[in-house]
C-alpha atoms as a PDB file:
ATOM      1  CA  UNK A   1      13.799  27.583  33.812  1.00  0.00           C
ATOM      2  CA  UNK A   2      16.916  29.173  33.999  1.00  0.00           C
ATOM      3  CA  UNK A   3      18.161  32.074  36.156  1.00  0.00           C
ATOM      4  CA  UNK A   4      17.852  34.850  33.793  1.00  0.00           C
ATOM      5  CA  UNK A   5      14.154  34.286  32.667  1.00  0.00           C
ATOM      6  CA  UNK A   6      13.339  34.081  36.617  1.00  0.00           C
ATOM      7  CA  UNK A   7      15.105  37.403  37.451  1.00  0.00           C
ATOM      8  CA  UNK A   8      13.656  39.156  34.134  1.00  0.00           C
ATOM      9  CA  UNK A   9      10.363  37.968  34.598  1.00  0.00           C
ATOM     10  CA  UNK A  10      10.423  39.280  38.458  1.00  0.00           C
ATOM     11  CA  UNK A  11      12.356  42.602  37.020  1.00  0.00           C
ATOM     12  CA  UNK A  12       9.246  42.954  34.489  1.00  0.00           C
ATOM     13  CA  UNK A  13       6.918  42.425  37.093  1.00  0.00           C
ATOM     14  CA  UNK A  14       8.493  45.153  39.854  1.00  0.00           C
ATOM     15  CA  UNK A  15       7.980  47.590  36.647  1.00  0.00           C
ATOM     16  CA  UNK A  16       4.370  46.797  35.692  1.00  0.00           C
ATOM     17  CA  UNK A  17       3.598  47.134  39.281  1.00  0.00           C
ATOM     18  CA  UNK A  18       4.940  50.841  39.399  1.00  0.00           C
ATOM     19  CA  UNK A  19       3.501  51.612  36.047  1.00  0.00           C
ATOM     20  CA  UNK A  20      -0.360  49.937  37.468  1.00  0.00           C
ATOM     21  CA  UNK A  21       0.144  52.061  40.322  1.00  0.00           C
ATOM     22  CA  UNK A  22       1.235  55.399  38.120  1.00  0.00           C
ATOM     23  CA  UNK A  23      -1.736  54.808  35.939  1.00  0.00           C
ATOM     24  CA  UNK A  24      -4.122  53.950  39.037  1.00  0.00           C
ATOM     25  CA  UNK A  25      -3.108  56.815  40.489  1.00  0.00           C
ATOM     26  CA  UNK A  26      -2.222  54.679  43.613  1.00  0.00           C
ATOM     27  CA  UNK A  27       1.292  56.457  44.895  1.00  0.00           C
ATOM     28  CA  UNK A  28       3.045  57.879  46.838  1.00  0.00           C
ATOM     29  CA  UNK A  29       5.265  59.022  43.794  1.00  0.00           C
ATOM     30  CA  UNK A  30       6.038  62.071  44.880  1.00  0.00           C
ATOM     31  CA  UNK A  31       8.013  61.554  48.260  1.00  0.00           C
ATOM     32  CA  UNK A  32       5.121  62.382  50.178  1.00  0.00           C
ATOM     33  CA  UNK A  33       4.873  59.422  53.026  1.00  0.00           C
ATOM     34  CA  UNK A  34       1.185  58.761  53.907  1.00  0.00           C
ATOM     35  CA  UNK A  35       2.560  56.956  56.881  1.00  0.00           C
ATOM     36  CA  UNK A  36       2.959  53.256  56.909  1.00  0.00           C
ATOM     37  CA  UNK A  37       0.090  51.827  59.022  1.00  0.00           C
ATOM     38  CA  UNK A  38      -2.434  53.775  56.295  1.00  0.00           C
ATOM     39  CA  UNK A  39      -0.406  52.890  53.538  1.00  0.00           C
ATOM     40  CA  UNK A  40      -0.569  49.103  54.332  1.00  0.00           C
ATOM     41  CA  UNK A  41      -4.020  49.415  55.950  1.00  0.00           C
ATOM     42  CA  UNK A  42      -5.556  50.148  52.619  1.00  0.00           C
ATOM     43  CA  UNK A  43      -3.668  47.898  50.813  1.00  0.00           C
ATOM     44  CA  UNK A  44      -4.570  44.776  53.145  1.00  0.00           C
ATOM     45  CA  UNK A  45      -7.916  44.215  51.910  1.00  0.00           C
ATOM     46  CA  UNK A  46      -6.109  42.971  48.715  1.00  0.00           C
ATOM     47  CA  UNK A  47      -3.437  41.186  49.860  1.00  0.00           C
ATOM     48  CA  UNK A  48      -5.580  39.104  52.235  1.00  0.00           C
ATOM     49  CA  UNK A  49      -8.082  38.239  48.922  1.00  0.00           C
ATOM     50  CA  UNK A  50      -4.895  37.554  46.585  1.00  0.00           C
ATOM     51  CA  UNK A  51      -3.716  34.663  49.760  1.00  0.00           C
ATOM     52  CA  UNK A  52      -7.440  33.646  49.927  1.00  0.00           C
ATOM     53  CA  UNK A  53      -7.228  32.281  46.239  1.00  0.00           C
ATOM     54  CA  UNK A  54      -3.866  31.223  46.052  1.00  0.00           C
ATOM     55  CA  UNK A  55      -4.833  28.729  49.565  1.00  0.00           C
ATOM     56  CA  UNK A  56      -7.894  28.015  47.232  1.00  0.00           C
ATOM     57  CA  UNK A  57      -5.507  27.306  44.212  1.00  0.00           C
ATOM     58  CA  UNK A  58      -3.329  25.038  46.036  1.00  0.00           C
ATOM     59  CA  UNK A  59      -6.467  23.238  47.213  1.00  0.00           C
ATOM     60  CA  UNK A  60      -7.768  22.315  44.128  1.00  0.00           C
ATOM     61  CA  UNK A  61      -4.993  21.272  42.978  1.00  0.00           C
ATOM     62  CA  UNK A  62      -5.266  23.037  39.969  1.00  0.00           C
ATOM     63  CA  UNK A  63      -1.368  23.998  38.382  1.00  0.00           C
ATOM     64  CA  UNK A  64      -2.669  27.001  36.159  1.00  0.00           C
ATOM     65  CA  UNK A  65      -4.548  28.447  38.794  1.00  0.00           C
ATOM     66  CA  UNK A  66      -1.574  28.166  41.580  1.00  0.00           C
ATOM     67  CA  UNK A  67       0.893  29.819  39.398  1.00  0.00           C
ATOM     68  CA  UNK A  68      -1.688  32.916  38.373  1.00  0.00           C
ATOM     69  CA  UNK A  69      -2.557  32.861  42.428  1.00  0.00           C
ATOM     70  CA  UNK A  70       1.278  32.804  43.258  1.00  0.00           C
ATOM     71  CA  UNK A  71       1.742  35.676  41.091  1.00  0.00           C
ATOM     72  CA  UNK A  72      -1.296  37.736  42.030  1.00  0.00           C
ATOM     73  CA  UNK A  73      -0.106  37.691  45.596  1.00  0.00           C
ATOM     74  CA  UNK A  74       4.073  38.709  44.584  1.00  0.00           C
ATOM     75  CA  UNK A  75       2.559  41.793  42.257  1.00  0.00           C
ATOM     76  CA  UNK A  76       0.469  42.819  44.999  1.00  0.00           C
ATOM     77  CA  UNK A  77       3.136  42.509  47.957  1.00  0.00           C
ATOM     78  CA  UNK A  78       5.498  44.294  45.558  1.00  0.00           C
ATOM     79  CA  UNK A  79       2.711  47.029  45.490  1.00  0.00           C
ATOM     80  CA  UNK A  80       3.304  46.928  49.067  1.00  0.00           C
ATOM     81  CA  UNK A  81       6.705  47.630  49.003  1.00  0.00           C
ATOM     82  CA  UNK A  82       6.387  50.350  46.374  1.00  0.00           C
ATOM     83  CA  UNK A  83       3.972  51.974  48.941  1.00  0.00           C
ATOM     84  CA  UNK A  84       6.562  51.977  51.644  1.00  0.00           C
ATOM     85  CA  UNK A  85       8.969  53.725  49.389  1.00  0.00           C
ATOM     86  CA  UNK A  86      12.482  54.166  50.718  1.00  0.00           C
ATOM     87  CA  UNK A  87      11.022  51.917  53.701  1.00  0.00           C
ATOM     88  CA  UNK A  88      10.033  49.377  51.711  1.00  0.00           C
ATOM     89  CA  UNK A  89      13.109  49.000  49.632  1.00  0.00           C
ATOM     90  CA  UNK A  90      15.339  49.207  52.898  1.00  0.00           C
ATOM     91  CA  UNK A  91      13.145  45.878  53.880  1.00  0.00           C
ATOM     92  CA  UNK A  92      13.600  43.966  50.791  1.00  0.00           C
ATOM     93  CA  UNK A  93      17.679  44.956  51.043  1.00  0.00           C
ATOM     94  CA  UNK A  94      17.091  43.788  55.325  1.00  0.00           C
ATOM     95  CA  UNK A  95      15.693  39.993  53.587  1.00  0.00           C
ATOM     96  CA  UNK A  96      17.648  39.944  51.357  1.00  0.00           C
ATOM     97  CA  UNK A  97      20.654  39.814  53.520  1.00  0.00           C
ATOM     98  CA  UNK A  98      18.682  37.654  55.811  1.00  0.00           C
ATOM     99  CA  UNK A  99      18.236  35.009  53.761  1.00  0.00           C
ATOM    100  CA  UNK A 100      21.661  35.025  51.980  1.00  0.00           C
ATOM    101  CA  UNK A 101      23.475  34.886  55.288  1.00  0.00           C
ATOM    102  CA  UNK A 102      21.668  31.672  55.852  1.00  0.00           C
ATOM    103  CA  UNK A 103      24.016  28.485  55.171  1.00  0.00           C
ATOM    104  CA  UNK A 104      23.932  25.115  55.893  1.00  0.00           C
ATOM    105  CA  UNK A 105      26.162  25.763  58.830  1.00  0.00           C
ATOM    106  CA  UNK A 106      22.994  27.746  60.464  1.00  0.00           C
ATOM    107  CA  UNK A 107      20.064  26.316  59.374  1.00  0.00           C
ATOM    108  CA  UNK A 108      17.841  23.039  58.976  1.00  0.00           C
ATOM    109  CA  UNK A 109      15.475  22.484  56.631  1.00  0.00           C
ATOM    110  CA  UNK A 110      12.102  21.662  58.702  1.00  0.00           C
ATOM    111  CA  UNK A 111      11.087  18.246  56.812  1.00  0.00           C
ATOM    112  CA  UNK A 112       7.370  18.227  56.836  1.00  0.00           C
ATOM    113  CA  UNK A 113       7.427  22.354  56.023  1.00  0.00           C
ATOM    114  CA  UNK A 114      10.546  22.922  53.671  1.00  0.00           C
ATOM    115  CA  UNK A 115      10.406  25.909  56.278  1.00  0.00           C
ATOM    116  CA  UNK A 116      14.264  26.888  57.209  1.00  0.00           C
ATOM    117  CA  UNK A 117      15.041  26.882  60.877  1.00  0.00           C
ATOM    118  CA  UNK A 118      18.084  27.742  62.847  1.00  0.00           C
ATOM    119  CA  UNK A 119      20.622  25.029  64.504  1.00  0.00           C
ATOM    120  CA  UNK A 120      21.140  27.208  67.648  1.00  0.00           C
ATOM    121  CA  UNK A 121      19.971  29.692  69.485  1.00  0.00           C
ATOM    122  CA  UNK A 122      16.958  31.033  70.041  1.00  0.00           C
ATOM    123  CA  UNK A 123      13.935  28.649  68.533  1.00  0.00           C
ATOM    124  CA  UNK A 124      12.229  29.846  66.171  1.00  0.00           C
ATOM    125  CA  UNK A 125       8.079  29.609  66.122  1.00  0.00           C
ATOM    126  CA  UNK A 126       7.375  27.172  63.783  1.00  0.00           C
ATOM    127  CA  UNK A 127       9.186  24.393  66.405  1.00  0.00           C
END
């Protein structure tokens, strides 16, 4: 895979989800902010049944059905963030800094997780 496909395929994806949501009729698209605790709140019921088959993906081992699971769950998060609007973009931008900020200068990589944790400072909760 190369860099490109990744970022087009993600790029596709953050489109379909606004167009599902358009033809759905699932907004906000108009400004209007239904408040973020509602927003989510209906939205969770999804999310938690998208995780529920990806953990049951990745248990049985099957590849097909962990990269359709994997997937499921990103379109469905990034129906999250389209539901937070201006919110939810400012959060992606707030990770996205996070993450590129961290270097091998600040973080570990946990061995038995893969999870990134910090050198210093305050520990973090997977310790």
């Amino acid at each position: 895979m190369k860099r490109e496909e990744f970022v087009k395929a993600v790029a596709e994806m953050a489109d379909q989800v606004w167009d599902f949501h358009e033809r759905w009729g699932l907004g906000p698209f108009d400004g209007e902010d239904r408040g973020h605790a509602q927003s989510i709140a209906a939205r969770q019921a999804i999310l938690d049944e998208e995780i529920r088959e990806l953990r049951e993906a990745v248990s049985s081992n099957d590849g097909k059905a962990i990269c359709d699971e994997a997937a499921d769950v990103l379109f469905v998060s990034l129906g999250h963030v389209q539901s937070l609007q201006s919110d939810g973009i400012a959060g992606v931008r707030r990770v996205i800094a996070k993450n590129a900020a961290k270097t091998e200068k600040t973080h570990k990589i946990r061995p038995d997780t893969g999870k990134l944790l910090p050198i210093a400072g305050k520990p973090h909760k997977w310790r």
